[in-house]
C-alpha atoms as a PDB file:
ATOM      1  CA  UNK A   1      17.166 -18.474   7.297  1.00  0.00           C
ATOM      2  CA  UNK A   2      13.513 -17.931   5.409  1.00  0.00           C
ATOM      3  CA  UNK A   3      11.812 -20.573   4.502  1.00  0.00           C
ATOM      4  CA  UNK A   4       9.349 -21.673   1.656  1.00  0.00           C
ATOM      5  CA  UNK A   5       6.529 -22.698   4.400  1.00  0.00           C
ATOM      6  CA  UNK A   6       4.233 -22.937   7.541  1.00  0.00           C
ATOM      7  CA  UNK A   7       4.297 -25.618  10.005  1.00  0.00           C
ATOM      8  CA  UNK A   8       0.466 -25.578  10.756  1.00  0.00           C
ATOM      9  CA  UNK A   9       0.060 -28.794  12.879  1.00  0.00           C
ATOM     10  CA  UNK A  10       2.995 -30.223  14.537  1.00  0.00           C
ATOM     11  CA  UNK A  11       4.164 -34.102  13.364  1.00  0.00           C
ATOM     12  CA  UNK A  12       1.404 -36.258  14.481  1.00  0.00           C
ATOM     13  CA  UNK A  13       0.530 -40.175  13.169  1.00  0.00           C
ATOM     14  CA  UNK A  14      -0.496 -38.792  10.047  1.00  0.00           C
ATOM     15  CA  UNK A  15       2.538 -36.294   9.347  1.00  0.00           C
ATOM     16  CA  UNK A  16       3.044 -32.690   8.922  1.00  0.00           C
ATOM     17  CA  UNK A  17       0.384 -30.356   7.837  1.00  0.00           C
ATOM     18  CA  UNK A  18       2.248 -26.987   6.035  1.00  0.00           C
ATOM     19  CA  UNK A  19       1.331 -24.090   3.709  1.00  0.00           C
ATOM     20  CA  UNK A  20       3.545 -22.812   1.208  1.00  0.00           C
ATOM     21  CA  UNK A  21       3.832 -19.667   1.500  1.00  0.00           C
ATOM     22  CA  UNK A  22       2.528 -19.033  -2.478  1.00  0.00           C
ATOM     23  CA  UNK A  23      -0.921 -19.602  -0.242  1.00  0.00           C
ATOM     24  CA  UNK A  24      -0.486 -16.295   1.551  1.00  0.00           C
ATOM     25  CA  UNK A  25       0.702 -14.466  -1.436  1.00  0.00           C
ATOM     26  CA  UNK A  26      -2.315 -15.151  -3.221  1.00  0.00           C
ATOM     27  CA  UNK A  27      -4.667 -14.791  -0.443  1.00  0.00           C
ATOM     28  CA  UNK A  28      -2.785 -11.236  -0.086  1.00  0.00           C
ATOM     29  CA  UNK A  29      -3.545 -10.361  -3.391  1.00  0.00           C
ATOM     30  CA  UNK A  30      -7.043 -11.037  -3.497  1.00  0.00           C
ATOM     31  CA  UNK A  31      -7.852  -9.369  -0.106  1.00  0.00           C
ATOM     32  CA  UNK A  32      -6.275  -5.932  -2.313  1.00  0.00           C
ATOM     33  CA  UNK A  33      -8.139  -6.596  -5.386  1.00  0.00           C
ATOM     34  CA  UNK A  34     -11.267  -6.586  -2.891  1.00  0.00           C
ATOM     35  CA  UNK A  35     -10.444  -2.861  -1.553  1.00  0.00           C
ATOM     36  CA  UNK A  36     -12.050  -0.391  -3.854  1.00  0.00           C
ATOM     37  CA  UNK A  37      -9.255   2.277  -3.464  1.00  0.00           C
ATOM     38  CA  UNK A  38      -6.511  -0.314  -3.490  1.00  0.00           C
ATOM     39  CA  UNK A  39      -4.851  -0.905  -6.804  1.00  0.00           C
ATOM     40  CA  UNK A  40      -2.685  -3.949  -6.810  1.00  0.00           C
ATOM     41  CA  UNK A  41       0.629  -3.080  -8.438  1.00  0.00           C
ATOM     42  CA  UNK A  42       1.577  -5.762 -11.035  1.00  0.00           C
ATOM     43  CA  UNK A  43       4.753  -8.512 -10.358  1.00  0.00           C
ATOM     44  CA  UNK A  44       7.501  -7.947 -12.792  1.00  0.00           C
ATOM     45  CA  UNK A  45      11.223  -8.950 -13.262  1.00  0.00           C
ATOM     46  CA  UNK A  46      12.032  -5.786 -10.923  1.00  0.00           C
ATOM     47  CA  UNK A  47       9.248  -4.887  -8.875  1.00  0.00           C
ATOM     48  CA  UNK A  48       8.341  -7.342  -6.358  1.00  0.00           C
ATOM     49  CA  UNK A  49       4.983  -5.390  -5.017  1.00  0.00           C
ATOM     50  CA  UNK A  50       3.961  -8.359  -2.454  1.00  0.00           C
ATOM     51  CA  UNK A  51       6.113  -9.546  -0.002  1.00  0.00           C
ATOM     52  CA  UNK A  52       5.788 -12.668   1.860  1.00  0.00           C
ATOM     53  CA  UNK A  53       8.409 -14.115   4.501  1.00  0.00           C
ATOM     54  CA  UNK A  54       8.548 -17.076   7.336  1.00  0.00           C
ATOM     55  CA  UNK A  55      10.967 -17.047   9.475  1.00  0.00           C
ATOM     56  CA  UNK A  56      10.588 -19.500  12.511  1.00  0.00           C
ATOM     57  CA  UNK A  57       7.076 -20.158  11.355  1.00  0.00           C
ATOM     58  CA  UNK A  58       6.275 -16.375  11.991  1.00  0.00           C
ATOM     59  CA  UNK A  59       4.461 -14.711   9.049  1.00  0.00           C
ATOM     60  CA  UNK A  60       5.353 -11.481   7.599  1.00  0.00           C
ATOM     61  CA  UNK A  61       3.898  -9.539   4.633  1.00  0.00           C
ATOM     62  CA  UNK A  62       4.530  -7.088   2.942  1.00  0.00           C
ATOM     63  CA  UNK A  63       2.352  -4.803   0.026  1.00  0.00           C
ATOM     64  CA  UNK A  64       3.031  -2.490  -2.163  1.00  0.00           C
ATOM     65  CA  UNK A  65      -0.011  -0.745  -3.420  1.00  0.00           C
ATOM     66  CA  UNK A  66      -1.619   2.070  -5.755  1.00  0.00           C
ATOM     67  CA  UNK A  67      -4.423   4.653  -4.686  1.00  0.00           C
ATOM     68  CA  UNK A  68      -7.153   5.787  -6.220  1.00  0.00           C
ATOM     69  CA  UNK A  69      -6.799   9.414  -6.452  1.00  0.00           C
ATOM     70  CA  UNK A  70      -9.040  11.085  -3.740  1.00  0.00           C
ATOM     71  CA  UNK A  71      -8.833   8.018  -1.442  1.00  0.00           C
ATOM     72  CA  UNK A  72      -8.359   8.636   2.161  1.00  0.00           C
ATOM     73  CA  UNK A  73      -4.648   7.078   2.723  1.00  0.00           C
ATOM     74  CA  UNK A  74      -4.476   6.361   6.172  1.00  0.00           C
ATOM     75  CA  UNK A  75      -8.274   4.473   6.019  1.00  0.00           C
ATOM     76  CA  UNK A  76      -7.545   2.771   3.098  1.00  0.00           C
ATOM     77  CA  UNK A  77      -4.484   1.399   4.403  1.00  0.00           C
ATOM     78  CA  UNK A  78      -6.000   0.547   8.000  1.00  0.00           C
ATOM     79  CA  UNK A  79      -9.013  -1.733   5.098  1.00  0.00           C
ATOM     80  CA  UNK A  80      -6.116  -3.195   3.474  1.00  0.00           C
ATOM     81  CA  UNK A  81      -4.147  -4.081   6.430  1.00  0.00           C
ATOM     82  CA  UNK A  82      -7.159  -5.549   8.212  1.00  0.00           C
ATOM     83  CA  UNK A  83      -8.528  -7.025   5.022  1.00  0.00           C
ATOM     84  CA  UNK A  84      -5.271  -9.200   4.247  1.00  0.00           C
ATOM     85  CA  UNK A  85      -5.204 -10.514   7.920  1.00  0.00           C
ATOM     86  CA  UNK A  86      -8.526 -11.226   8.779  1.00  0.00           C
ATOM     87  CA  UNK A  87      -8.768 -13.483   4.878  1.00  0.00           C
ATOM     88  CA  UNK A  88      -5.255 -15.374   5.971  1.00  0.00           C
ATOM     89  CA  UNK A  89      -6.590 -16.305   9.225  1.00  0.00           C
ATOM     90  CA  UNK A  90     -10.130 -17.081   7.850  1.00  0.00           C
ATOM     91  CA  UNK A  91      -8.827 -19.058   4.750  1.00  0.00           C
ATOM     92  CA  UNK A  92      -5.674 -20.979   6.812  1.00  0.00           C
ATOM     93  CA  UNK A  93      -6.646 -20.429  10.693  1.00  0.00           C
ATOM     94  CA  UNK A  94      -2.663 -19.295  10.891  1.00  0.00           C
ATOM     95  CA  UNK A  95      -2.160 -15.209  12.406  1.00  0.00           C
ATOM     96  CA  UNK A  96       0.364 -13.360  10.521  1.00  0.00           C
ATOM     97  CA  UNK A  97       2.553 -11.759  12.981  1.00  0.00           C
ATOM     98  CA  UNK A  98       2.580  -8.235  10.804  1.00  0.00           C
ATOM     99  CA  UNK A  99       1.376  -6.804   7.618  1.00  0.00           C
ATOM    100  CA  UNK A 100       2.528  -4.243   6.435  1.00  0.00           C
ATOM    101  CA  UNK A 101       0.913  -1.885   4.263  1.00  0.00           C
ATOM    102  CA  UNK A 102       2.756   0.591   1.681  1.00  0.00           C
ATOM    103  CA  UNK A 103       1.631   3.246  -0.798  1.00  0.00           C
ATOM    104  CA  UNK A 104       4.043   3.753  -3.266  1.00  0.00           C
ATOM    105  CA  UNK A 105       1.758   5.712  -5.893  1.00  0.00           C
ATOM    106  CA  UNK A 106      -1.605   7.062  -6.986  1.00  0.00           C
ATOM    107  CA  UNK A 107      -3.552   6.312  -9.925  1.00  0.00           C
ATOM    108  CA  UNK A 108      -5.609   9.148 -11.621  1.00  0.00           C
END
């Protein structure tokens, strides 16, 4: 079963330290809006562009993006990829186990 966080320090004297995983989702989003060929696909009430899922305290995400017309695909998505996963285990110090990375459009 999924669940809503990360264990990030096991129960000590002082408790549990966890992340929610809304933490990841928006560090996800802001590693896209930093790609200049990436175009971050809006949430609505059907289209869930970013992904994010725990399951025994493994991290997996999930994008959805928009290209710039003209933009090399495969580099672009190698930036984003690398982007998202290098900011979540700057920001946190926890390693997503995968991202994954896909286009779904172009924007002209």
């Amino acid at each position: 079963m999924a669940q809503d966080y990360v264990v990030l320090n096991e129960t000590d004297e002082m408790g549990v330290v966890a992340m929610n995983k809304a933490v990841f989702k928006s560090i996800a989003e802001i590693s896209i809006n930093d790609i200049e060929n990436a175009v971050r696909i809006p949430e609505t009430t059907f289209t869930k562009p970013l992904s994010v899922k725990i399951e025994e305290n493994k991290l997996h995400i999930t994008a959805f993006i928009k290209l710039k017309y003209g933009a090399n695909v495969k580099a672009t998505c190698e930036l984003v990829q690398n982007k998202i996963y290098e900011n979540i285990e700057f920001m946190t110090g926890f390693k997503a186990a995968d991202v994954t990375v896909n286009v779904v459009d172009f924007e002209i």
